[in-house]
N, C-alpha and C. Protein backbone atom coordinates (compact mmCIF):
# COMPACT_ATOMS: atom_id res chain seq x y z
N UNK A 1 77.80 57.72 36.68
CA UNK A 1 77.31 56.82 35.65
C UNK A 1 76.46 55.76 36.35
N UNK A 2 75.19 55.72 36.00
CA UNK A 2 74.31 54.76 36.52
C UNK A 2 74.49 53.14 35.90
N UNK A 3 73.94 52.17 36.07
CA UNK A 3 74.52 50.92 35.73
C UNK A 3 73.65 50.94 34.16
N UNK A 4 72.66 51.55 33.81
CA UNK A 4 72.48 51.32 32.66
C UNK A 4 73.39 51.87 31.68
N UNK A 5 73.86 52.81 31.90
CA UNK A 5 74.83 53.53 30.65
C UNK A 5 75.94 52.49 31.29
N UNK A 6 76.52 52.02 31.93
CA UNK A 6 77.67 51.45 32.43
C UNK A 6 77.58 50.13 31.52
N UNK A 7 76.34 49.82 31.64
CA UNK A 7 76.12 48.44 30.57
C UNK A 7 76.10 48.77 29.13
N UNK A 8 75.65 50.08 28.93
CA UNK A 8 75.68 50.61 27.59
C UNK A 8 77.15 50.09 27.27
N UNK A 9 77.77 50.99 27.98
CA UNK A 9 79.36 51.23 27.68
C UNK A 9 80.35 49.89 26.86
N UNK A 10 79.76 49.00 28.11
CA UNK A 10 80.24 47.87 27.99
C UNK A 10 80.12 46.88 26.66
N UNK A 11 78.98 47.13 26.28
CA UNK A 11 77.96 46.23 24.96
C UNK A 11 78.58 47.07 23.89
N UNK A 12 79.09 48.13 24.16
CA UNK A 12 80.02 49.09 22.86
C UNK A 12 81.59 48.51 22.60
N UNK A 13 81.86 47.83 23.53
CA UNK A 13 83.11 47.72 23.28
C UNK A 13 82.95 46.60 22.57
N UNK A 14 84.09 46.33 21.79
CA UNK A 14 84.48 44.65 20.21
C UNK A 14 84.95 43.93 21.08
N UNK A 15 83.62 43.03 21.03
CA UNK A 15 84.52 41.67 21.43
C UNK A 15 85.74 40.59 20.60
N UNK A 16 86.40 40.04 21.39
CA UNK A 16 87.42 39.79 21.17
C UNK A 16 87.61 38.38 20.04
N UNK A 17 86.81 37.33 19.97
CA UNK A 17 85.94 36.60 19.03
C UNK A 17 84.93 35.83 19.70
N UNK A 18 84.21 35.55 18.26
CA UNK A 18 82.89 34.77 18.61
C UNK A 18 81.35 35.00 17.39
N UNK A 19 80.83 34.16 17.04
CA UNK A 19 80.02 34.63 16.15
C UNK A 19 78.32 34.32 16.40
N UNK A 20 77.67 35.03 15.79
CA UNK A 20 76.24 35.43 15.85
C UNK A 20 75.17 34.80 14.58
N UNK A 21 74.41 34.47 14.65
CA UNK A 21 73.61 33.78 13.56
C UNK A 21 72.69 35.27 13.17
N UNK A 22 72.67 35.36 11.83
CA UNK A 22 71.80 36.97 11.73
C UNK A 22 70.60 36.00 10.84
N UNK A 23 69.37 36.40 10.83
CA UNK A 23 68.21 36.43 10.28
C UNK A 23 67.87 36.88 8.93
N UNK A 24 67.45 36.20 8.09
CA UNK A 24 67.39 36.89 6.68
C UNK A 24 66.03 35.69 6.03
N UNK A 25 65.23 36.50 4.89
CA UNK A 25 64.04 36.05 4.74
C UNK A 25 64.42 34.39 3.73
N UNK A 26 65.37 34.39 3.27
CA UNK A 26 65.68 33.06 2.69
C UNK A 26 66.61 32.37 3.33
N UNK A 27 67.76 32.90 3.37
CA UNK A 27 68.95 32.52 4.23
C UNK A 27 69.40 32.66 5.71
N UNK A 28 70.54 32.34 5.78
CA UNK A 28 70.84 32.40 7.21
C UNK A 28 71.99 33.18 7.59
N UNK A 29 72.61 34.36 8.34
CA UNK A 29 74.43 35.01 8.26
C UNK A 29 74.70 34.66 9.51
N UNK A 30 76.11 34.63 9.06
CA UNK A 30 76.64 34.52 10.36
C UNK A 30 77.45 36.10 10.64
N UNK A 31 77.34 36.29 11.68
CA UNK A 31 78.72 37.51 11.95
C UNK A 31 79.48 37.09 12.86
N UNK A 32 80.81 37.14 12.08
CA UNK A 32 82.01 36.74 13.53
C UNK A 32 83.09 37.22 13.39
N UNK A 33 83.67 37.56 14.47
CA UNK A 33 84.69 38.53 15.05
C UNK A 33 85.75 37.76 15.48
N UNK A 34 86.67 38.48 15.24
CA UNK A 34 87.94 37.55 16.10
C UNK A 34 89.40 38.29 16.13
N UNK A 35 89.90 38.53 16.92
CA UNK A 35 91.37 39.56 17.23
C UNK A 35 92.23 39.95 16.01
N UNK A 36 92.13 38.83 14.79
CA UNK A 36 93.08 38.70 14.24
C UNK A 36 91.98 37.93 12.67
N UNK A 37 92.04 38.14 11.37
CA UNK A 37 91.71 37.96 10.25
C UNK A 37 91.31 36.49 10.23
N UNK A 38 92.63 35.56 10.14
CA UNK A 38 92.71 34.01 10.63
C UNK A 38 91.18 33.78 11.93
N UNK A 39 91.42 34.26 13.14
CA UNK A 39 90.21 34.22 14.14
C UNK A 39 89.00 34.34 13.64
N UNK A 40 88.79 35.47 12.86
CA UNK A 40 87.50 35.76 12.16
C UNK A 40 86.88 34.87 11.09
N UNK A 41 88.21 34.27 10.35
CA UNK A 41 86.71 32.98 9.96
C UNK A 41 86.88 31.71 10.62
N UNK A 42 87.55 31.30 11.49
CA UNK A 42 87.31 30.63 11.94
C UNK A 42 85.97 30.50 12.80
N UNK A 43 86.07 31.05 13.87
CA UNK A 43 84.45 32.08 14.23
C UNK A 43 83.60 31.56 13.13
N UNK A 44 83.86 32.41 11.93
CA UNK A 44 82.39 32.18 10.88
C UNK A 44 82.33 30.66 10.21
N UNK A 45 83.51 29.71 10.09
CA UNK A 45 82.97 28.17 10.34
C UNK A 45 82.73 27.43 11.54
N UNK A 46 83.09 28.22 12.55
CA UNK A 46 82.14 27.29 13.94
C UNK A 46 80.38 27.64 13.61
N UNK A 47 80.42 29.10 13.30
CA UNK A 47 79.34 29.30 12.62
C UNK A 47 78.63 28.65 11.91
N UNK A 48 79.34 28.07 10.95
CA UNK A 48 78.45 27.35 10.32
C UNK A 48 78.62 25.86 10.61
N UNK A 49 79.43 25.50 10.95
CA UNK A 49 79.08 23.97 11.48
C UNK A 49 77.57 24.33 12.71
N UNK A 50 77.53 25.42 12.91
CA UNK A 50 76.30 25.59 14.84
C UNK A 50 75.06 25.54 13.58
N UNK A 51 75.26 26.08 12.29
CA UNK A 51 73.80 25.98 11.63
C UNK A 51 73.56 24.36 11.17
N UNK A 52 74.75 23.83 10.81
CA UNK A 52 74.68 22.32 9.61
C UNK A 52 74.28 21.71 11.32
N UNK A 53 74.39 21.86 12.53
CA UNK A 53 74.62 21.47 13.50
C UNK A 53 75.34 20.02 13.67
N UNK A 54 76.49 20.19 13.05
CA UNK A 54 77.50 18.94 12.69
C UNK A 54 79.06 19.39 13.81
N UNK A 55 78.78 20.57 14.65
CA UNK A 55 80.05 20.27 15.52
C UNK A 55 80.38 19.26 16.41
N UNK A 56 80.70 18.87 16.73
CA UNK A 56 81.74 17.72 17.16
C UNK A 56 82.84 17.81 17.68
N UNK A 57 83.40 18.60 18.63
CA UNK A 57 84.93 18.51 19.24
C UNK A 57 85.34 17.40 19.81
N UNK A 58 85.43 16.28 18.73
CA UNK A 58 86.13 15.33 18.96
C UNK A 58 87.68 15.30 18.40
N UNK A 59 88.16 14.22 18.56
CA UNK A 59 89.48 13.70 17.55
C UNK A 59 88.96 13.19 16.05
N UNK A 60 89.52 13.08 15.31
CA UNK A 60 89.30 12.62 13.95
C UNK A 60 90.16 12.94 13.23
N UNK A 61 89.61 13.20 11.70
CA UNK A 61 91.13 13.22 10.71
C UNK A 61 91.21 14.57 10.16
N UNK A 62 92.53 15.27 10.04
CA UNK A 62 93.14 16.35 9.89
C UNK A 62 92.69 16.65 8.93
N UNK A 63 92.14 17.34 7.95
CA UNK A 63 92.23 17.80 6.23
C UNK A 63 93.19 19.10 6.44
N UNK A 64 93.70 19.14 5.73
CA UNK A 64 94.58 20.79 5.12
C UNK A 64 93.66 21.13 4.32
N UNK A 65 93.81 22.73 4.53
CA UNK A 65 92.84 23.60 3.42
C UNK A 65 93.62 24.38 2.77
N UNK A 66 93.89 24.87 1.21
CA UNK A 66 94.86 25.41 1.11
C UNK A 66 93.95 26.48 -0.27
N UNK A 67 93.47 27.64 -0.35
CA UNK A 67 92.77 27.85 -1.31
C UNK A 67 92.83 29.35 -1.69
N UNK A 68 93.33 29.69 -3.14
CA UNK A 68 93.69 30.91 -3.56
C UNK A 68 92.39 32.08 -3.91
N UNK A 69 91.84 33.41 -4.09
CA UNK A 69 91.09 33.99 -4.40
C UNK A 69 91.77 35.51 -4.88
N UNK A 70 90.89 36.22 -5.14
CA UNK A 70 91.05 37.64 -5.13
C UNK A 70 91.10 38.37 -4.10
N UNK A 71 90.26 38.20 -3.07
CA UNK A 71 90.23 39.16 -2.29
C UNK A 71 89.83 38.30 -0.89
N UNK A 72 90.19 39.13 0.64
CA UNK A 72 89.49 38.19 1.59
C UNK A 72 87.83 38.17 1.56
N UNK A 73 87.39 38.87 1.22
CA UNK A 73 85.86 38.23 0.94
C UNK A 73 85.53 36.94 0.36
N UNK A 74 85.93 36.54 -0.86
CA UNK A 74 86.12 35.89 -1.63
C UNK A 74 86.96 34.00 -0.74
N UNK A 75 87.98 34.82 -0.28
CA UNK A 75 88.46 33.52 0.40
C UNK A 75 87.29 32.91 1.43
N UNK A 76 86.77 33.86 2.09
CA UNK A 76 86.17 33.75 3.26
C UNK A 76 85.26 32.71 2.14
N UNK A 77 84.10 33.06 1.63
CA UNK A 77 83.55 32.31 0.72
C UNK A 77 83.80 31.12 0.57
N UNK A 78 85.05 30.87 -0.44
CA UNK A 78 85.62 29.86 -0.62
C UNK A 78 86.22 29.07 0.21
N UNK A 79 86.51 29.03 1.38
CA UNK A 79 86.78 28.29 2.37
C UNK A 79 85.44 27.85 3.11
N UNK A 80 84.53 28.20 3.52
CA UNK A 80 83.40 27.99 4.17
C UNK A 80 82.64 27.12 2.95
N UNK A 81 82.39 27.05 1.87
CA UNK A 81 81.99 26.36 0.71
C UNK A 81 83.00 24.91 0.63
N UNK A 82 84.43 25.09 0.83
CA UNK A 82 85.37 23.96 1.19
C UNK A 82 85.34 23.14 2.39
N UNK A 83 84.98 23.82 3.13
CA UNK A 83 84.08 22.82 4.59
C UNK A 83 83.26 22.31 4.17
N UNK A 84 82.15 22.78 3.67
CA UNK A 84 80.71 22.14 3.27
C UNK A 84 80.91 20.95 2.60
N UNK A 85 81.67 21.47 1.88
CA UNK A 85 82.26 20.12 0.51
C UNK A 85 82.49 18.99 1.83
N UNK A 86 83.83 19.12 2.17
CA UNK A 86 84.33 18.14 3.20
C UNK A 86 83.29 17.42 3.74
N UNK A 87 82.60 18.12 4.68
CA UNK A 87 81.41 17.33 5.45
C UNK A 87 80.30 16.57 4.50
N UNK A 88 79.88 16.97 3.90
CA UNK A 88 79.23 16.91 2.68
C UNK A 88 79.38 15.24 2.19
N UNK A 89 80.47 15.36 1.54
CA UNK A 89 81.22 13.90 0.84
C UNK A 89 81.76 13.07 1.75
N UNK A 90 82.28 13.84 2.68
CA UNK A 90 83.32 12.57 3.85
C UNK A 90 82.11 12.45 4.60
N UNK A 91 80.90 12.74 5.16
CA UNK A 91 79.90 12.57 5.72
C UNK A 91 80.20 12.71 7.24
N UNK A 92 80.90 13.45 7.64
CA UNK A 92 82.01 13.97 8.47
C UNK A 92 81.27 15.01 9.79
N UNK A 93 81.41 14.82 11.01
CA UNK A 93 81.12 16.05 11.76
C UNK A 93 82.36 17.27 11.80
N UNK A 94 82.28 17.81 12.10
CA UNK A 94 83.60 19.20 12.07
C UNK A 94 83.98 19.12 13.58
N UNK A 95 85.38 18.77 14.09
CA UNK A 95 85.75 18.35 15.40
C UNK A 95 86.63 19.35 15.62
N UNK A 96 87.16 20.26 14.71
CA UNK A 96 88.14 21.37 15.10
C UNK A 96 88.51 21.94 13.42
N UNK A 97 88.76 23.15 14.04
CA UNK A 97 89.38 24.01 12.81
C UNK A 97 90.59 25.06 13.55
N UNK A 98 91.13 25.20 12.63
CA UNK A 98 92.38 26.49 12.40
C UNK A 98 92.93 27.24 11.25
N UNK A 99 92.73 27.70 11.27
CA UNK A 99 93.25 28.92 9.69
C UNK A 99 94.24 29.40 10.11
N UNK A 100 95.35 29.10 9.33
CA UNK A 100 96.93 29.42 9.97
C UNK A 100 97.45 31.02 9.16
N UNK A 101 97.00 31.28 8.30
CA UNK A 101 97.20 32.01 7.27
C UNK A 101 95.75 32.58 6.44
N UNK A 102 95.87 34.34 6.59
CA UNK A 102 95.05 34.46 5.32
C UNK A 102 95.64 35.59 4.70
N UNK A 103 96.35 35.55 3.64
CA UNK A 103 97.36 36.84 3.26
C UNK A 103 97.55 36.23 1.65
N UNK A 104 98.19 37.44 1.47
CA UNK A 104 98.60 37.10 -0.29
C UNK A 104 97.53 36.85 -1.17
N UNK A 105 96.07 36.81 -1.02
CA UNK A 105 95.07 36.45 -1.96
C UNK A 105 95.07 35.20 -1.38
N UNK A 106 95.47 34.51 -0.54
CA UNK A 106 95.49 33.10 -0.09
C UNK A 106 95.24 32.60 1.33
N UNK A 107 94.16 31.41 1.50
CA UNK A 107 93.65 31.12 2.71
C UNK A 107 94.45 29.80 2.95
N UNK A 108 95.02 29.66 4.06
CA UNK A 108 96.14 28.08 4.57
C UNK A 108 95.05 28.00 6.30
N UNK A 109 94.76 26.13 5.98
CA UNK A 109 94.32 26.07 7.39
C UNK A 109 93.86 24.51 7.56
N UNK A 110 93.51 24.01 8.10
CA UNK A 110 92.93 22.47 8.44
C UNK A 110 91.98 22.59 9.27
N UNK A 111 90.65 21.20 8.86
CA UNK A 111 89.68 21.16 10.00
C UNK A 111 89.60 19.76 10.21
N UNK A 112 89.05 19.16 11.29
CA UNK A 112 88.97 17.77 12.21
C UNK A 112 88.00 17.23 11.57
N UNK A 113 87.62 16.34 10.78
CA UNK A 113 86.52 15.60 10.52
C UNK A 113 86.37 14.45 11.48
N UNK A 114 84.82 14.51 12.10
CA UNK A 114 84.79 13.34 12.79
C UNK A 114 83.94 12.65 11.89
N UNK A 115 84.31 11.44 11.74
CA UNK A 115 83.76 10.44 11.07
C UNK A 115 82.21 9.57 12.07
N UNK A 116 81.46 9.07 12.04
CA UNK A 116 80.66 8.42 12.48
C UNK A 116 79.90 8.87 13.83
N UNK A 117 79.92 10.10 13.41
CA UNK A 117 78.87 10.96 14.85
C UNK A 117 77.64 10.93 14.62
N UNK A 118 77.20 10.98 15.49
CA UNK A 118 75.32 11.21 14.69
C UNK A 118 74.94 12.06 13.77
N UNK A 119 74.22 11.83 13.36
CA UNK A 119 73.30 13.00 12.51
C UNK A 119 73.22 13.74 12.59
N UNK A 120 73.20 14.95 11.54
CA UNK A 120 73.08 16.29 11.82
C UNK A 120 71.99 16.70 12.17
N UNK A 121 71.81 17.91 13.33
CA UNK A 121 70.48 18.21 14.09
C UNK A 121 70.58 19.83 13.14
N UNK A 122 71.32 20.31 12.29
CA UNK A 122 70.64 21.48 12.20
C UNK A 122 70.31 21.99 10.87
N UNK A 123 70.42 22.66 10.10
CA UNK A 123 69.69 23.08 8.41
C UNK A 123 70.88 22.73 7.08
N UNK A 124 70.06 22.53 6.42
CA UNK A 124 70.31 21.68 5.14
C UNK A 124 71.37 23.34 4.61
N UNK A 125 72.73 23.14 4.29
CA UNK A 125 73.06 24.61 3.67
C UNK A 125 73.48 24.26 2.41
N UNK A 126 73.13 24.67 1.40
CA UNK A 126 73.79 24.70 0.13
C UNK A 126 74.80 25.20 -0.66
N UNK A 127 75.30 26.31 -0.04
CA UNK A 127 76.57 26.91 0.06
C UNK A 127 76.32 28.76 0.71
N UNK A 128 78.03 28.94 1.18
CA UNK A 128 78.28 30.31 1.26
C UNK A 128 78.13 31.14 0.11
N UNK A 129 77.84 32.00 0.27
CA UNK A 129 76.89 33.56 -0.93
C UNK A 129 77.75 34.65 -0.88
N UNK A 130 77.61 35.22 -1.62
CA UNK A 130 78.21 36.38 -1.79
C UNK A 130 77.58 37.55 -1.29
N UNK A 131 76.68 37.36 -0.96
CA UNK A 131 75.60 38.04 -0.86
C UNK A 131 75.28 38.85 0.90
N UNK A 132 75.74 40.30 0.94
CA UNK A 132 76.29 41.10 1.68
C UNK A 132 77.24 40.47 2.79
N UNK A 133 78.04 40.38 1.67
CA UNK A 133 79.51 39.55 2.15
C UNK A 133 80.30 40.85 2.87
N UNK A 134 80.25 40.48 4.07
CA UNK A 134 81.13 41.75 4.42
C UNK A 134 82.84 41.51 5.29
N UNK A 135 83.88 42.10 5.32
CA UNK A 135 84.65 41.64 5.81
C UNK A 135 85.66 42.79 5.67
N UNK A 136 86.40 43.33 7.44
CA UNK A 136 86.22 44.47 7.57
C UNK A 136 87.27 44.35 8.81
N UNK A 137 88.14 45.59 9.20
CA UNK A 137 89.03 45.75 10.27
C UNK A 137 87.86 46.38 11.07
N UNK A 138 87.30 46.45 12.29
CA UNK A 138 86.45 46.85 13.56
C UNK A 138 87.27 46.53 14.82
N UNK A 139 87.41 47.81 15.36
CA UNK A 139 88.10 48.10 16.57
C UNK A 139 89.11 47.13 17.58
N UNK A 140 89.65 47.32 16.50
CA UNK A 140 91.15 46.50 16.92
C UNK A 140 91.04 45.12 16.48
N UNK A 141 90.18 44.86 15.78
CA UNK A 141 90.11 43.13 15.68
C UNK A 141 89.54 43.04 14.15
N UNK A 142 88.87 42.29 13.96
CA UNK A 142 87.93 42.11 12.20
C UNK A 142 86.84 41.14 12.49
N UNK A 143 86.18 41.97 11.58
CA UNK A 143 84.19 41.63 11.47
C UNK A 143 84.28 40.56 10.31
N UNK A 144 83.41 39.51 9.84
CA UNK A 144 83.31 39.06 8.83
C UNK A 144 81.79 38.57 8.80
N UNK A 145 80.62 38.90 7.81
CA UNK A 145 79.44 38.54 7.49
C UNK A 145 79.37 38.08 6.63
N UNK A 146 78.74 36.82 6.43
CA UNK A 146 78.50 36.12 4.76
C UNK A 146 76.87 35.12 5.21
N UNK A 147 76.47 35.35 4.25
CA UNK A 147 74.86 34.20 4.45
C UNK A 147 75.08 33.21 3.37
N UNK A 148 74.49 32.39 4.53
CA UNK A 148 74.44 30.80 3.40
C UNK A 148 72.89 30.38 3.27
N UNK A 149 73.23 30.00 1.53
CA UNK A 149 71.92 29.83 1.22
C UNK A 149 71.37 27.92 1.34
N UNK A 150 70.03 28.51 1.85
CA UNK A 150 69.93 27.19 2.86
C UNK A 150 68.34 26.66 2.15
């Protein structure tokens, strides 16, 4: 095996988490991966705090997220739309997140609002879409895609 197929090989295997900004002619997706359902959107709100460019790993104040749906697509949605809100109104940078729970039709989790950080450096989002919402078990771990319309 020469080092190019060796690199092939390698770029085939699922990473373990982490998410990707995808390109779209109005909007913006994120795709993110993560070992475990909970991992995977978390991933896809670091995601989107890297677009609002409002991350912040600072200290600040705890919110609980606690929010029911139909399906995990749907939660995924509705939780990433429940960040927005947060930052949004509390005028808040995003200093940490955790999703403790996503089961039963139901998403459980908290994120860090930092209060009085600078300005946001990155795009105006108007909310998470439904719109080739994808969310999916991939090789040993789970995929989740959603675009926000911006």
């Amino acid at each position: 095996m020469d080092a190019d197929q060796a690199s092939q090989g390698r770029s085939q295997l699922p990473r373990a988490a982490g998410f990707e900004l995808l390109e779209h002619t109005a909007d913006v997706g994120i795709r993110a991966r993560g070992p475990t359902l909970e991992a995977a959107f978390e991933q896809a709100t670091l995601g989107l705090a890297d677009v609002l460019g409002v991350w912040r790993p600072l200290p600040g104040e705890r919110v609980e997220i606690a929010l029911e749906g139909d399906d995990p697509g749907g939660l995924l949605v509705d939780w990433l739309n429940e960040v927005l809100y947060l930052h949004e109104v509390r005028e808040a940078a995003l200093g940490g997140v955790q999703v403790q729970r996503v089961a039963d039709r139901r998403v459980d989790g908290w994120v860090v609002l930092v209060a009085g950080a600078e300005a946001p450096e990155g795009i105006s989002v108007k909310a998470a879409t439904w719109h080739h919402l994808r969310v999916a078990q991939e090789g040993g771990g789970w995929l989740v895609e959603v675009y926000l319309d911006v």
